[in-house]
PDB file of N, CA and C in Angstrom:
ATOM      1  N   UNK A   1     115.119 101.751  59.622  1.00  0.00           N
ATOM      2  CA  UNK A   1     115.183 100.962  60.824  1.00  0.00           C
ATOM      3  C   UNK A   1     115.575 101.827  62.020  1.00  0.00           C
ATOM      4  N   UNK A   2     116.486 103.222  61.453  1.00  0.00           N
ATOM      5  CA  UNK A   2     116.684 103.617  62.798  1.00  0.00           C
ATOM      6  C   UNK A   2     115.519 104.454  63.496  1.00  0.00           C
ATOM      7  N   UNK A   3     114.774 104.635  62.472  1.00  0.00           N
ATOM      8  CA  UNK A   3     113.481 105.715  63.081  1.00  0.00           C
ATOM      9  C   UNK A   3     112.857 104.822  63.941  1.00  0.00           C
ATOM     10  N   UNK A   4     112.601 103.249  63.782  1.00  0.00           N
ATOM     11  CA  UNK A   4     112.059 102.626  64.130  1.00  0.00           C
ATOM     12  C   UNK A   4     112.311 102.317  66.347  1.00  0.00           C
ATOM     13  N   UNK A   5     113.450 101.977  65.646  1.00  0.00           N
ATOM     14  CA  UNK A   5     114.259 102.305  67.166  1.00  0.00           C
ATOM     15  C   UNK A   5     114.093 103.382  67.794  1.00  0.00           C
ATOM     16  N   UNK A   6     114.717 104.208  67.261  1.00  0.00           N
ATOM     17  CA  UNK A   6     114.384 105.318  68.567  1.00  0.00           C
ATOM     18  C   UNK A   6     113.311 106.056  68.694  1.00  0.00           C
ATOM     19  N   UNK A   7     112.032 105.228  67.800  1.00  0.00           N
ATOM     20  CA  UNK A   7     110.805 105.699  68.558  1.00  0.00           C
ATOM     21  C   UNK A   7     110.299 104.625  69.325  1.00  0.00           C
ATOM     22  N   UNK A   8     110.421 103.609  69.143  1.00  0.00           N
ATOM     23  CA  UNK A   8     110.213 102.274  69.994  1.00  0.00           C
ATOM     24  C   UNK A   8     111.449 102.782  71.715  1.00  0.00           C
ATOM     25  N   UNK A   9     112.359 103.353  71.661  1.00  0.00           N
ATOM     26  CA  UNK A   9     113.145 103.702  72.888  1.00  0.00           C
ATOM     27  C   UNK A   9     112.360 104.721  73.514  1.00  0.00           C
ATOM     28  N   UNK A  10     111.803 105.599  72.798  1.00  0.00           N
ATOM     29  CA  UNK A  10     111.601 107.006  73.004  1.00  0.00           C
ATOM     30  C   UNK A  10     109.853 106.754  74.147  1.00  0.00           C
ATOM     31  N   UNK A  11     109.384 105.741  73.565  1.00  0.00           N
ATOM     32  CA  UNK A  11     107.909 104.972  74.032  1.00  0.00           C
ATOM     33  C   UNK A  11     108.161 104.318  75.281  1.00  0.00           C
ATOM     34  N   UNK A  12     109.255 103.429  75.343  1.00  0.00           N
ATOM     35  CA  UNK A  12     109.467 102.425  76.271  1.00  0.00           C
ATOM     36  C   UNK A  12     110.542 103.809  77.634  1.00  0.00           C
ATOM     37  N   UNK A  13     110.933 104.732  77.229  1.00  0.00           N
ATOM     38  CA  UNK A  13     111.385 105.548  78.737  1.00  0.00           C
ATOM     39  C   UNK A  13     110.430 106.355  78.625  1.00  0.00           C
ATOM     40  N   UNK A  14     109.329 106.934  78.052  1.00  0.00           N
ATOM     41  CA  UNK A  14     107.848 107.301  78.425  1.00  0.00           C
ATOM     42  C   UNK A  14     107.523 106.218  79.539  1.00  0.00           C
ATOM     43  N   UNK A  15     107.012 104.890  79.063  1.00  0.00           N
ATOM     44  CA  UNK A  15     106.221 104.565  79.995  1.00  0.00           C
ATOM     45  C   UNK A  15     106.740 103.977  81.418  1.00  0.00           C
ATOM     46  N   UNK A  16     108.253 103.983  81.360  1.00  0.00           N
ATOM     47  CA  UNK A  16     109.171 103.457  82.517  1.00  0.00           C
ATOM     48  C   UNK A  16     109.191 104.756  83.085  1.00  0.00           C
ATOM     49  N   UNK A  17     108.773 105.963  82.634  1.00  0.00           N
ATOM     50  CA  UNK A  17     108.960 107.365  83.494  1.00  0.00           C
ATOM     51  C   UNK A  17     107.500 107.078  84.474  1.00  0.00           C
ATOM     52  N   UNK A  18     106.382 106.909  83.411  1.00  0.00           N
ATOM     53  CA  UNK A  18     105.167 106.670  84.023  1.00  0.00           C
ATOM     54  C   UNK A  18     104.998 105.750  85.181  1.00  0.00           C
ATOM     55  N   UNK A  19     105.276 104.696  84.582  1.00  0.00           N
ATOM     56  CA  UNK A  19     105.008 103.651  85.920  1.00  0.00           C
ATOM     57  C   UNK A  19     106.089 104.111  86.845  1.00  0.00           C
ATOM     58  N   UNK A  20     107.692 104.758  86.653  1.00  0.00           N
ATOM     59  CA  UNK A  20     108.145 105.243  87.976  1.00  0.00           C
ATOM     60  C   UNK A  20     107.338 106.529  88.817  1.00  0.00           C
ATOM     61  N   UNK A  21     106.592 107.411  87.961  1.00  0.00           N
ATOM     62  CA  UNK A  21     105.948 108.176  88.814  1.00  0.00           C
ATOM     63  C   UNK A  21     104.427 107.704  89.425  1.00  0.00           C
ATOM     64  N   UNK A  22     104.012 106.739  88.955  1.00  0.00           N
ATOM     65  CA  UNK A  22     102.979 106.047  89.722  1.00  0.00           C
ATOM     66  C   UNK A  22     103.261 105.703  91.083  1.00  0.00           C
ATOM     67  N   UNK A  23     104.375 104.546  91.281  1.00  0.00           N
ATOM     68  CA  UNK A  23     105.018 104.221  92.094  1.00  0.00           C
ATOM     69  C   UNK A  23     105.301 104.864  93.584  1.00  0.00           C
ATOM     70  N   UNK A  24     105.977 105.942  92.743  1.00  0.00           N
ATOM     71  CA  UNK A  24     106.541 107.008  93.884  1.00  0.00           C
ATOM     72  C   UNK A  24     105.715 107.847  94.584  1.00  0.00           C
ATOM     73  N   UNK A  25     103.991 107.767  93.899  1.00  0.00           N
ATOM     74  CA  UNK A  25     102.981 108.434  94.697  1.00  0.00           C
ATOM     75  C   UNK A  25     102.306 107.556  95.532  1.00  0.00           C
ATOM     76  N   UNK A  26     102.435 105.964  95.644  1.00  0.00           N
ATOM     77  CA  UNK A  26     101.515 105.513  96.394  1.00  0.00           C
ATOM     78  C   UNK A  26     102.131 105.598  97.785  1.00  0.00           C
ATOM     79  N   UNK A  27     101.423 105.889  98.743  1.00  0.00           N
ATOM     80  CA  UNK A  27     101.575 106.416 100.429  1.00  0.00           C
ATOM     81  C   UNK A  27     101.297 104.817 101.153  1.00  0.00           C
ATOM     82  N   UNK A  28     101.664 104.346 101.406  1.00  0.00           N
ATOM     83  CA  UNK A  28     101.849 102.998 102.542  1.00  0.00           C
ATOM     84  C   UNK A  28     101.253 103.698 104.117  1.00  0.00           C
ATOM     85  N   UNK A  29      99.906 103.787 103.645  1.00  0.00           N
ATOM     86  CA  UNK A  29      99.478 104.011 105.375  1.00  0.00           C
ATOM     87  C   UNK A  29      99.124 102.888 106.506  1.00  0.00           C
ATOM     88  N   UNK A  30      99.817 102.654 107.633  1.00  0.00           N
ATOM     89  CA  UNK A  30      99.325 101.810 108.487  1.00  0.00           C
ATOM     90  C   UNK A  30      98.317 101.690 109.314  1.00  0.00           C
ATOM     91  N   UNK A  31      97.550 100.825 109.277  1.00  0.00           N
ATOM     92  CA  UNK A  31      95.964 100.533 110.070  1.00  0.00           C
ATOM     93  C   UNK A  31      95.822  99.867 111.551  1.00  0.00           C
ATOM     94  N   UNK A  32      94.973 100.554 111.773  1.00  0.00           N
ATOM     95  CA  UNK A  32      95.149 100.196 113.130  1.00  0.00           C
ATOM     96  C   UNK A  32      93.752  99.673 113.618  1.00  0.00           C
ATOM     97  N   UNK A  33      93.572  98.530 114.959  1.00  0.00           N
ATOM     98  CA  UNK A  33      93.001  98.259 114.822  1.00  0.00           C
ATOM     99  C   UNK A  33      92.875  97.887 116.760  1.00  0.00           C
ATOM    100  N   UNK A  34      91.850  98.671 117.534  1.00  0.00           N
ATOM    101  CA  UNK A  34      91.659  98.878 118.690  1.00  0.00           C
ATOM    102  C   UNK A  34      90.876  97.514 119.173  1.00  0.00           C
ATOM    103  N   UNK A  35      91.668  97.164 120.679  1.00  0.00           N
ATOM    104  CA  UNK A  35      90.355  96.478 120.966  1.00  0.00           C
ATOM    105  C   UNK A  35      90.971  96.578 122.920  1.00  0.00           C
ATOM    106  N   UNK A  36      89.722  96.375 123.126  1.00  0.00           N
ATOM    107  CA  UNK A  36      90.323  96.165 124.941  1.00  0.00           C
ATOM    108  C   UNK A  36      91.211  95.592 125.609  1.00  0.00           C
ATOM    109  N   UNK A  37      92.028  96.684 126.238  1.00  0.00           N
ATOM    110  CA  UNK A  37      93.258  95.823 126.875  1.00  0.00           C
ATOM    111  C   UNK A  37      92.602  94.472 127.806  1.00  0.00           C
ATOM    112  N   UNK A  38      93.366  93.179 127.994  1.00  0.00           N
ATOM    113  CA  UNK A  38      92.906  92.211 128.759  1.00  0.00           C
ATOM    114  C   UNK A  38      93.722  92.239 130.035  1.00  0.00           C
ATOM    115  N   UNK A  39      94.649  93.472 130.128  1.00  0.00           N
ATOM    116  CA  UNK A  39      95.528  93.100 131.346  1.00  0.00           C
ATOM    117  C   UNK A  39      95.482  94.621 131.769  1.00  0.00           C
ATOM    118  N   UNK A  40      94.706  95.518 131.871  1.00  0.00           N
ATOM    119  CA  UNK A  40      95.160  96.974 132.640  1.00  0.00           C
ATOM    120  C   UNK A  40      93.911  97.088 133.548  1.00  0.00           C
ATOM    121  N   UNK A  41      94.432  97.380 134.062  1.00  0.00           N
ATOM    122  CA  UNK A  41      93.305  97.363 135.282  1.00  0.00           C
ATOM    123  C   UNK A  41      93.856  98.693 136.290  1.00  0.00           C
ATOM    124  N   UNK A  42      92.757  99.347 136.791  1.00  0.00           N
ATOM    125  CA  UNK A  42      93.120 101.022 136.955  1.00  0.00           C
ATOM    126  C   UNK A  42      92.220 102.055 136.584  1.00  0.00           C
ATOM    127  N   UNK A  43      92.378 102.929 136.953  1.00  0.00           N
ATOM    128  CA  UNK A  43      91.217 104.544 136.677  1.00  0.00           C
ATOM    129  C   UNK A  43      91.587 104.689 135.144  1.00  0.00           C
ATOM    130  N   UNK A  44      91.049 104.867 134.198  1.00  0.00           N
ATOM    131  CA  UNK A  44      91.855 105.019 133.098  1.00  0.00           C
ATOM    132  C   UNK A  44      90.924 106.223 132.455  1.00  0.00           C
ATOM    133  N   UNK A  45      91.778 107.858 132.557  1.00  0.00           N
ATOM    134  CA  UNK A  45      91.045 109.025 132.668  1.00  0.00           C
ATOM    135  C   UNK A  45      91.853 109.226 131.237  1.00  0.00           C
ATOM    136  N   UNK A  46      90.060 109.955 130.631  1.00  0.00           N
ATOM    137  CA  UNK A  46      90.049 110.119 128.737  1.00  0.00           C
ATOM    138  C   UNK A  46      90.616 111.602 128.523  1.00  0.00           C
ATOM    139  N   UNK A  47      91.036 112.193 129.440  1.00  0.00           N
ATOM    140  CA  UNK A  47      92.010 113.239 129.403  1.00  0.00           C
ATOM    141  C   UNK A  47      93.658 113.186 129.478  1.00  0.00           C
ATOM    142  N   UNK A  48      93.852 112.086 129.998  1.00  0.00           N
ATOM    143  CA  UNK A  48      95.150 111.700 130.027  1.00  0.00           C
ATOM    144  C   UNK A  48      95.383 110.049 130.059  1.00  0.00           C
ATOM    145  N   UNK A  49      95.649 109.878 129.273  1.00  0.00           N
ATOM    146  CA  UNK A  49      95.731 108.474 128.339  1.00  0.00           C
ATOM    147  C   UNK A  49      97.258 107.669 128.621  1.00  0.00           C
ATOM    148  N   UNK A  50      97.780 108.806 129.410  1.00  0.00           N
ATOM    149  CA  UNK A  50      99.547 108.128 129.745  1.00  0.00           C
ATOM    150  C   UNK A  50      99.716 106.743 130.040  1.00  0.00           C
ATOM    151  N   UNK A  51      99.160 106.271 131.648  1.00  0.00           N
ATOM    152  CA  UNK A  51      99.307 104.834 131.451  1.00  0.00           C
ATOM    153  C   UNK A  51      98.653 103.946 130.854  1.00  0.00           C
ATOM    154  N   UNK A  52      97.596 104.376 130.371  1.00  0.00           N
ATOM    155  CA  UNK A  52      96.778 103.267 129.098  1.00  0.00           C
ATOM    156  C   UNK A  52      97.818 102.755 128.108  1.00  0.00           C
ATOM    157  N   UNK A  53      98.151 104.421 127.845  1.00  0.00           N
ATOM    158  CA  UNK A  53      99.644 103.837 126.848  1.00  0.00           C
ATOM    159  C   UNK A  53     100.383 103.300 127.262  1.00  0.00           C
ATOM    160  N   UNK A  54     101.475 103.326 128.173  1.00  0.00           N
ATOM    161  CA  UNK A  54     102.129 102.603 128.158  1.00  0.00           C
ATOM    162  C   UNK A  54     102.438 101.354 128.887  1.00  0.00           C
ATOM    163  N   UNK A  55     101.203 101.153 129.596  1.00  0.00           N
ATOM    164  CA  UNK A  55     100.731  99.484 129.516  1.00  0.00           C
ATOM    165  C   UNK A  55     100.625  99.282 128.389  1.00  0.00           C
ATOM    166  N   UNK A  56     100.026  99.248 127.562  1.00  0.00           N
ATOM    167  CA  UNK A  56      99.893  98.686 125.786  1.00  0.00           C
ATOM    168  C   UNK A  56     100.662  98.765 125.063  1.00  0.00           C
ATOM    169  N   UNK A  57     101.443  99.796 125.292  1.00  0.00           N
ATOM    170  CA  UNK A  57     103.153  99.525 124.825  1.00  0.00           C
ATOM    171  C   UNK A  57     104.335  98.647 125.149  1.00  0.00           C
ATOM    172  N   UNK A  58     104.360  98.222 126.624  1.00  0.00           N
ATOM    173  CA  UNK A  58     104.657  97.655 127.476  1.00  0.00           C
ATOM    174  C   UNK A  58     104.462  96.407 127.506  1.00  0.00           C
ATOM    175  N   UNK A  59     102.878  95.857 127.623  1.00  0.00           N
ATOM    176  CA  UNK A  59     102.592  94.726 128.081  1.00  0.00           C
ATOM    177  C   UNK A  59     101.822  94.159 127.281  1.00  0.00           C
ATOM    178  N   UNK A  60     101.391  94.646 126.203  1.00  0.00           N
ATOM    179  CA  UNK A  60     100.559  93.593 124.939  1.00  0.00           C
ATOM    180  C   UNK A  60     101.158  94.233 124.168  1.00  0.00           C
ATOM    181  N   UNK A  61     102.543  94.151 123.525  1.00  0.00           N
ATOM    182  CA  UNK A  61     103.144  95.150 122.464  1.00  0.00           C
ATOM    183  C   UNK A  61     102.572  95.928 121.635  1.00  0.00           C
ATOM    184  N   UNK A  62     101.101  96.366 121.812  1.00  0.00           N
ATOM    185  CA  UNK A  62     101.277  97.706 121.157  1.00  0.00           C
ATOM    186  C   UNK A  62     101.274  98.465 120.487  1.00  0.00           C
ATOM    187  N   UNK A  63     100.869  99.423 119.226  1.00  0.00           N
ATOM    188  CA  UNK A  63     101.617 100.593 118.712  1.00  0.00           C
ATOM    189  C   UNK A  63     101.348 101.466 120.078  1.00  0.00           C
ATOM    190  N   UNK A  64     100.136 101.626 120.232  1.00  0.00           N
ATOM    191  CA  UNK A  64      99.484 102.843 121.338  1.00  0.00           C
ATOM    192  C   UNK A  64      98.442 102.383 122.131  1.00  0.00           C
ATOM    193  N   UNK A  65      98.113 102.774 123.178  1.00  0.00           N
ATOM    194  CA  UNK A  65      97.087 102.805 124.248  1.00  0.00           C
ATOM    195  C   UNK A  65      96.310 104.251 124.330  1.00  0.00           C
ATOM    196  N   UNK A  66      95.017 104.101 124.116  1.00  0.00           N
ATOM    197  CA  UNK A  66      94.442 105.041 125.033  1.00  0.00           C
ATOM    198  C   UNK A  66      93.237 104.802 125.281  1.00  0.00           C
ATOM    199  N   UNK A  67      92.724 105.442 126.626  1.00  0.00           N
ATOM    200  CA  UNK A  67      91.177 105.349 127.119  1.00  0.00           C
ATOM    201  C   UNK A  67      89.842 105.592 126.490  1.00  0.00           C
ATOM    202  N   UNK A  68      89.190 105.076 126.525  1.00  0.00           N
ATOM    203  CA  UNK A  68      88.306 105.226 125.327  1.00  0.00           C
ATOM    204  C   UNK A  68      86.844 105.164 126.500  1.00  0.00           C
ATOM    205  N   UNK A  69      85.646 106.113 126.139  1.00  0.00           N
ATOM    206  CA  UNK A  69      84.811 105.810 126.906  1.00  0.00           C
ATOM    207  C   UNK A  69      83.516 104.852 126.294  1.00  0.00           C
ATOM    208  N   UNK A  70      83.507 104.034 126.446  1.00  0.00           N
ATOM    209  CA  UNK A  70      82.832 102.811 125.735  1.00  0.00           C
ATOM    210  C   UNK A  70      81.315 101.797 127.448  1.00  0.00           C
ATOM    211  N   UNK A  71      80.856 103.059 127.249  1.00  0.00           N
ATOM    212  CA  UNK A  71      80.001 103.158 128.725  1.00  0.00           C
ATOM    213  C   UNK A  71      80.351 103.074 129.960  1.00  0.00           C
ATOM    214  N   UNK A  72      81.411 103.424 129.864  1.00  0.00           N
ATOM    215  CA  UNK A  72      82.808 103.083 130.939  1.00  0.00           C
ATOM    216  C   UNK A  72      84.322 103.435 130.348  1.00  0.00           C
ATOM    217  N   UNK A  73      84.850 103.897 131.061  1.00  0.00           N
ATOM    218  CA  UNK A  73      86.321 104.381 130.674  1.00  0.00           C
ATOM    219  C   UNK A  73      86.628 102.996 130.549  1.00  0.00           C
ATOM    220  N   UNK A  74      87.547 102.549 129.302  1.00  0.00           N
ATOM    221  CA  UNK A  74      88.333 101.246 129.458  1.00  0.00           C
ATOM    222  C   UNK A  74      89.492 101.407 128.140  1.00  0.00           C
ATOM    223  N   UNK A  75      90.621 101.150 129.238  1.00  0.00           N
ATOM    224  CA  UNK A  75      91.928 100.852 128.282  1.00  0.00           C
ATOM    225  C   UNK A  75      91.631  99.978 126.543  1.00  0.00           C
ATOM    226  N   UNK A  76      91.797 101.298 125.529  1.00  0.00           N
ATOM    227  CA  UNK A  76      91.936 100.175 124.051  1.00  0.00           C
ATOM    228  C   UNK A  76      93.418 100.218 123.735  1.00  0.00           C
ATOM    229  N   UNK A  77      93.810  98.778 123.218  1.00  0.00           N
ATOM    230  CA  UNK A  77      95.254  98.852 122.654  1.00  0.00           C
ATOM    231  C   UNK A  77      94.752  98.908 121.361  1.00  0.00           C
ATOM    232  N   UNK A  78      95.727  99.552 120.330  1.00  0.00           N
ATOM    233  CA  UNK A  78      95.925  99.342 119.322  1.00  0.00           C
ATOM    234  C   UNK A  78      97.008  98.729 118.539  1.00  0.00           C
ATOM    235  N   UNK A  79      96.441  97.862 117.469  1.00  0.00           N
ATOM    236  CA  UNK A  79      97.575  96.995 117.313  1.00  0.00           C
ATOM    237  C   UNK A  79      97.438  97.031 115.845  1.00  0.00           C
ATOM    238  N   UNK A  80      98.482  97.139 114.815  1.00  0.00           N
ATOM    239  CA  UNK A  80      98.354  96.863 113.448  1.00  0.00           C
ATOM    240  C   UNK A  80      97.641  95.769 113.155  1.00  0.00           C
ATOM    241  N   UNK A  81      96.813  96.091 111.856  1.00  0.00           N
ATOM    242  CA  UNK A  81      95.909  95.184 111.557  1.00  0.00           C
ATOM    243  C   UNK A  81      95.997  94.273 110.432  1.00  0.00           C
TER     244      UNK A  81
END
């Protein structure tokens, strides 16, 4: 009976090692998801993206702002998706 046990223990912290190293590799990446600011209004130059950002940080909360040329320069916010 005791062989029995401590190969039945010996199996069960194998696979509690396993599923803890599964675990610890999955990466939680956040998505993002752009669309046109409805409130910036302004030159909004695709070299410098400063106040795109932080109108969209600011005033439609946001992660980031920047200018995007979409046949026309126009402020995109991005917002988790």
């Amino acid at each position: 009976m005791t062989s029995f046990s401590s190969k039945f223990y010996i199996v069960f912290m194998l696979l509690c090692l396993v599923l803890l190293l599964i675990i610890s590799n999955c990466d939680v990446e956040a998505r993002f998801c752009g669309e046109p600011s409805m409130t910036y209004s302004g030159k909004c130059d695709i070299h410098n993206s400063r106040y795109c950002n932080k109108h969209c940080v600011n005033m439609e909360f946001a992660a980031y702002g920047v200018c995007f040329d979409n046949g026309g320069l126009d402020c995109f916010c991005y917002i988790e998706c």
